[in-house]
C-alpha atoms as a PDB file:
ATOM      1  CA  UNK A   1     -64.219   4.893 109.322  1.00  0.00           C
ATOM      2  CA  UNK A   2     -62.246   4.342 112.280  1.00  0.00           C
ATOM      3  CA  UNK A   3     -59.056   0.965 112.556  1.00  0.00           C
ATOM      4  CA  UNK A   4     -61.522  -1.264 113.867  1.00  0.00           C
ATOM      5  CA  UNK A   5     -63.955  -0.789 111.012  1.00  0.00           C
ATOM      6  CA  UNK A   6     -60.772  -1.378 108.666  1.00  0.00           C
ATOM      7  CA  UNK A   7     -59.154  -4.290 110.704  1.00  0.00           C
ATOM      8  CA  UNK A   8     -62.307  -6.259 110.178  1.00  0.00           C
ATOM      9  CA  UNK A   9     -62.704  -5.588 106.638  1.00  0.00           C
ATOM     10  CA  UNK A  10     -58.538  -6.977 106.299  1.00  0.00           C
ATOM     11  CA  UNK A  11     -60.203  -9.758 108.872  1.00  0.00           C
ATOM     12  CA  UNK A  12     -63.200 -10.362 106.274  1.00  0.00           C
ATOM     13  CA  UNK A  13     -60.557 -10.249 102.891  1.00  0.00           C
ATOM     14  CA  UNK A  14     -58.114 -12.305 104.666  1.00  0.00           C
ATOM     15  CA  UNK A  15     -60.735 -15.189 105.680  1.00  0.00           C
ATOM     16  CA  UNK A  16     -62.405 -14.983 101.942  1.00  0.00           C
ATOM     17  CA  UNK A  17     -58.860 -15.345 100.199  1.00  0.00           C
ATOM     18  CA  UNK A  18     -57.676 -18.188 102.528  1.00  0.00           C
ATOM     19  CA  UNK A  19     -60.496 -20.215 102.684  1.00  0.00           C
ATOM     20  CA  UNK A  20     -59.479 -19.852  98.744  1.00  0.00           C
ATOM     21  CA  UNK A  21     -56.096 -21.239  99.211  1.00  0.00           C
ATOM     22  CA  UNK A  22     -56.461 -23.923 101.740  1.00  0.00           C
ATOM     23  CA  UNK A  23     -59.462 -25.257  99.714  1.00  0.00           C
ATOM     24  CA  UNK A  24     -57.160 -25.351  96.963  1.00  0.00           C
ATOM     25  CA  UNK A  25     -53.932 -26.884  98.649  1.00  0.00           C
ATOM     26  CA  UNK A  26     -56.439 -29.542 100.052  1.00  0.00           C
ATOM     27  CA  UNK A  27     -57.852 -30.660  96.473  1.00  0.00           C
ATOM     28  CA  UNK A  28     -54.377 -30.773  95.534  1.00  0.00           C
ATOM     29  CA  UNK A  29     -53.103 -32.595  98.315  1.00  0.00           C
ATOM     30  CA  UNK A  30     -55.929 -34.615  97.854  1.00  0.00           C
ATOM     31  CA  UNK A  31     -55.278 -35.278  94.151  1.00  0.00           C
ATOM     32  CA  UNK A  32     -51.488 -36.241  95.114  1.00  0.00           C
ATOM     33  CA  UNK A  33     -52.338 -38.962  97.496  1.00  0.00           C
ATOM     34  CA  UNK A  34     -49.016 -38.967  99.264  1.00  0.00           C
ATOM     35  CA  UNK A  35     -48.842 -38.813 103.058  1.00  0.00           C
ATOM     36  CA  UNK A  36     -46.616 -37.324 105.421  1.00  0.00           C
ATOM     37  CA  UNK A  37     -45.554 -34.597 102.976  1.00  0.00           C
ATOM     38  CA  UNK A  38     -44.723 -31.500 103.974  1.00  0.00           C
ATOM     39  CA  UNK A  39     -48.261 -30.408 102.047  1.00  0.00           C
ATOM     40  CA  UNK A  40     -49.938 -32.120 105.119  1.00  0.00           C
ATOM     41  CA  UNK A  41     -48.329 -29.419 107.434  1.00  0.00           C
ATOM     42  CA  UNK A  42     -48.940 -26.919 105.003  1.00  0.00           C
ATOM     43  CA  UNK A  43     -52.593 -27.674 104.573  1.00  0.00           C
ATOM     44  CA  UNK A  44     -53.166 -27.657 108.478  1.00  0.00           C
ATOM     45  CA  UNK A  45     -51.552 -24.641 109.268  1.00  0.00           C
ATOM     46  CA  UNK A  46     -53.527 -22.592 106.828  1.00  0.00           C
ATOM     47  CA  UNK A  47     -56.704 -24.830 108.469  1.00  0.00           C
ATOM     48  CA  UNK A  48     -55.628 -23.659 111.395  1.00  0.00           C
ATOM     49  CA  UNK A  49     -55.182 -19.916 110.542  1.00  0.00           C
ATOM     50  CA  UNK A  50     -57.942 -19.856 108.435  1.00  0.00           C
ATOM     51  CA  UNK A  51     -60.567 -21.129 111.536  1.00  0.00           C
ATOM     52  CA  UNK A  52     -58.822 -18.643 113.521  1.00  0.00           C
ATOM     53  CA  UNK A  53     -58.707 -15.435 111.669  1.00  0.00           C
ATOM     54  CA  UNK A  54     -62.716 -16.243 110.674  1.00  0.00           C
ATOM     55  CA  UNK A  55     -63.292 -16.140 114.428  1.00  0.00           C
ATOM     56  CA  UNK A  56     -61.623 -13.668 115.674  1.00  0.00           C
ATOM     57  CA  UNK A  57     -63.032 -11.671 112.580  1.00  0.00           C
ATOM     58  CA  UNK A  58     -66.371 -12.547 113.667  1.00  0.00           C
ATOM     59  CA  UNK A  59     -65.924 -11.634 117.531  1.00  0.00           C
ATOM     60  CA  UNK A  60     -64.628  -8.332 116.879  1.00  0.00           C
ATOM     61  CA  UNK A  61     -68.252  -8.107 114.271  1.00  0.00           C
ATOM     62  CA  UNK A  62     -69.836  -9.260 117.160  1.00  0.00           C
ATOM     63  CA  UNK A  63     -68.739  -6.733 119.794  1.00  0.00           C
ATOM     64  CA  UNK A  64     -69.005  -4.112 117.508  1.00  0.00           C
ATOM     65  CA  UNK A  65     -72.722  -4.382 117.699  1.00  0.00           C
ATOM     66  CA  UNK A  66     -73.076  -2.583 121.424  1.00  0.00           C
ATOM     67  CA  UNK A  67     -71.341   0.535 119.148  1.00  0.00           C
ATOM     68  CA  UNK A  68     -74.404   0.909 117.301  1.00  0.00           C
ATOM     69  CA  UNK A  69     -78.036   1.304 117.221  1.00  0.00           C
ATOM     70  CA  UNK A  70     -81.077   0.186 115.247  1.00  0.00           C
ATOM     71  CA  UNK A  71     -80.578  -2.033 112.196  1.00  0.00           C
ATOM     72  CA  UNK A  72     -77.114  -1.390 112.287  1.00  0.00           C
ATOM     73  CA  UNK A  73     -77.153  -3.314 115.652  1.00  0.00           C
ATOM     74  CA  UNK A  74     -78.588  -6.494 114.097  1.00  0.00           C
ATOM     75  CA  UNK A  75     -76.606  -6.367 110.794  1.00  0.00           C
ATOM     76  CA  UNK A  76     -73.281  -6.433 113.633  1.00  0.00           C
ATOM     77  CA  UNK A  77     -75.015  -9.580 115.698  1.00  0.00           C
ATOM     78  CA  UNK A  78     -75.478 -11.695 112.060  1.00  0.00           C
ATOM     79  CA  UNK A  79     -72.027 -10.630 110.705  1.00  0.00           C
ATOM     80  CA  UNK A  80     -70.435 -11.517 113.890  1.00  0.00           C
ATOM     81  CA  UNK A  81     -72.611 -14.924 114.093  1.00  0.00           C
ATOM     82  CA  UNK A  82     -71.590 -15.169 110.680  1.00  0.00           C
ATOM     83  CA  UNK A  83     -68.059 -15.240 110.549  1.00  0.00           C
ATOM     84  CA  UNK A  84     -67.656 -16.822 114.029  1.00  0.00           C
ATOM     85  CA  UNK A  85     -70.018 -20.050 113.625  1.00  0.00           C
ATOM     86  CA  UNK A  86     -71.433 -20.532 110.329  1.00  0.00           C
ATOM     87  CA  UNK A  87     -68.066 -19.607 107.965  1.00  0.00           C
ATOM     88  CA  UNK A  88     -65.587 -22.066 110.225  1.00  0.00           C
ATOM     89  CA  UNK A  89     -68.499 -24.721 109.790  1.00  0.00           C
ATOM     90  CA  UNK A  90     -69.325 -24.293 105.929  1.00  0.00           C
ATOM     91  CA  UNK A  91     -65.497 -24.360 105.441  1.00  0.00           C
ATOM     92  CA  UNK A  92     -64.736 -27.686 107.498  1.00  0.00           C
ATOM     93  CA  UNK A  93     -67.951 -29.174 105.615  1.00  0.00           C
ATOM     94  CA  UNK A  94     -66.238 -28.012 102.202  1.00  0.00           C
ATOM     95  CA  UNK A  95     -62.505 -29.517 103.290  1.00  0.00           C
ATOM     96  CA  UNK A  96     -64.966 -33.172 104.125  1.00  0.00           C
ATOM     97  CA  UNK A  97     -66.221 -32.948 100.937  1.00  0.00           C
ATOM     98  CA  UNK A  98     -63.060 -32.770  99.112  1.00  0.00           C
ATOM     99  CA  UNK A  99     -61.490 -35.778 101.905  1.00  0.00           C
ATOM    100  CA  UNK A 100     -64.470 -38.044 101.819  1.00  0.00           C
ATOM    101  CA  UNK A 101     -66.429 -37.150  99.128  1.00  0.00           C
ATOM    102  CA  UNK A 102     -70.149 -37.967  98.570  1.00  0.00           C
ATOM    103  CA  UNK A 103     -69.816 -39.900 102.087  1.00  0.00           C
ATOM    104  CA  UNK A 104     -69.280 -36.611 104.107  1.00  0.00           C
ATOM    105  CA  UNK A 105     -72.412 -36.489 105.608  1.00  0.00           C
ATOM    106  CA  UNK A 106     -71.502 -39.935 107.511  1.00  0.00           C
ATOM    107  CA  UNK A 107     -68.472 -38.578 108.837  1.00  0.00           C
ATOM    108  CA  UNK A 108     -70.041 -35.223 110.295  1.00  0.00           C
ATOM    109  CA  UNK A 109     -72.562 -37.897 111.670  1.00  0.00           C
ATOM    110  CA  UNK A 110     -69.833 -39.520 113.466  1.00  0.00           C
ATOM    111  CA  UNK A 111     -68.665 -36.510 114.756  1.00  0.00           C
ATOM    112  CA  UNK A 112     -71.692 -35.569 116.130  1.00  0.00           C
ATOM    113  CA  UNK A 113     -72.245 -39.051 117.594  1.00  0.00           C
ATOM    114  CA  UNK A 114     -68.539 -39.154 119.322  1.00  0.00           C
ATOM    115  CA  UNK A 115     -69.289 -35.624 120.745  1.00  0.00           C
ATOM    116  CA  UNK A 116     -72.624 -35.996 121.994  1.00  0.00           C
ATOM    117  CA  UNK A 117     -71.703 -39.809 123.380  1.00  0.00           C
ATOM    118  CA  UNK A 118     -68.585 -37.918 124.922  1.00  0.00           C
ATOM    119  CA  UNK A 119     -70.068 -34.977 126.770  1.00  0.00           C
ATOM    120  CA  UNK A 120     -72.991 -38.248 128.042  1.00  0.00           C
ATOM    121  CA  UNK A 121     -69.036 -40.008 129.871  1.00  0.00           C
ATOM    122  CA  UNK A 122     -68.196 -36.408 131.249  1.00  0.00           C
ATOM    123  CA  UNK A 123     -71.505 -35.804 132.754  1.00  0.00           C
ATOM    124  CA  UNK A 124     -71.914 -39.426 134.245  1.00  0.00           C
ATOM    125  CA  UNK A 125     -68.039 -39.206 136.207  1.00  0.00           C
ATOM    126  CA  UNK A 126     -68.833 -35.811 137.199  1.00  0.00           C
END
């Protein structure tokens, strides 16, 4: 097992136990309903770190894949896809959940909307 293979299992840990945490410090900070508290910060910094240690987790998966063959290959391309798309997504879902409750869905709507309508102003000024 060579320092890669070990960095990305730290990588994986690290992700799994702060994804933990900030989902915790944002229920709390939810709960407390105060503003402009130094919890804010705290909660989007470990956002922040979170999102970026899942990605970089799952780029190093995903380049590991050209080191292998076979099955092996494939299990590298979904653990990479993995960790880079689908865990940043599921956890920003989870954080909406907590901040807007059952209306979460309308929100990522939104989102969707603004980007799409956005990328539609770029295109027609370009």
């Amino acid at each position: 097992m060579g320092i890669k293979s070990i960095l990305q299992t730290i990588g994986t840990v690290i992700t799994i136990v702060l994804i933990i945490v900030t989902t915790e410090v944002t229920r709390y900070a939810h709960n407390l309903e105060q503003f402009n508290s130094s919890l804010d910060l705290t909660q989007f910094i470990l956002t922040i770190a979170t999102i970026g240690i899942a990605m970089v987790t799952g780029f190093s998966y995903f380049n590991s894949r050209y080191e292998h063959e076979g099955f092996t290959y494939f299990l590298y391309a979904c653990l990479g896809v993995a960790h880079f798309i689908l865990a940043p997504i599921a956890f920003v879902i989870a954080n909406m959940k907590i901040e807007f409750g059952q209306y979460w869905w309308a929100v990522l709507i939104g989102i969707v909307v603004l980007l799409i309508g956005g990328n539609r102003y770029k295109d027609a000024h370009n």
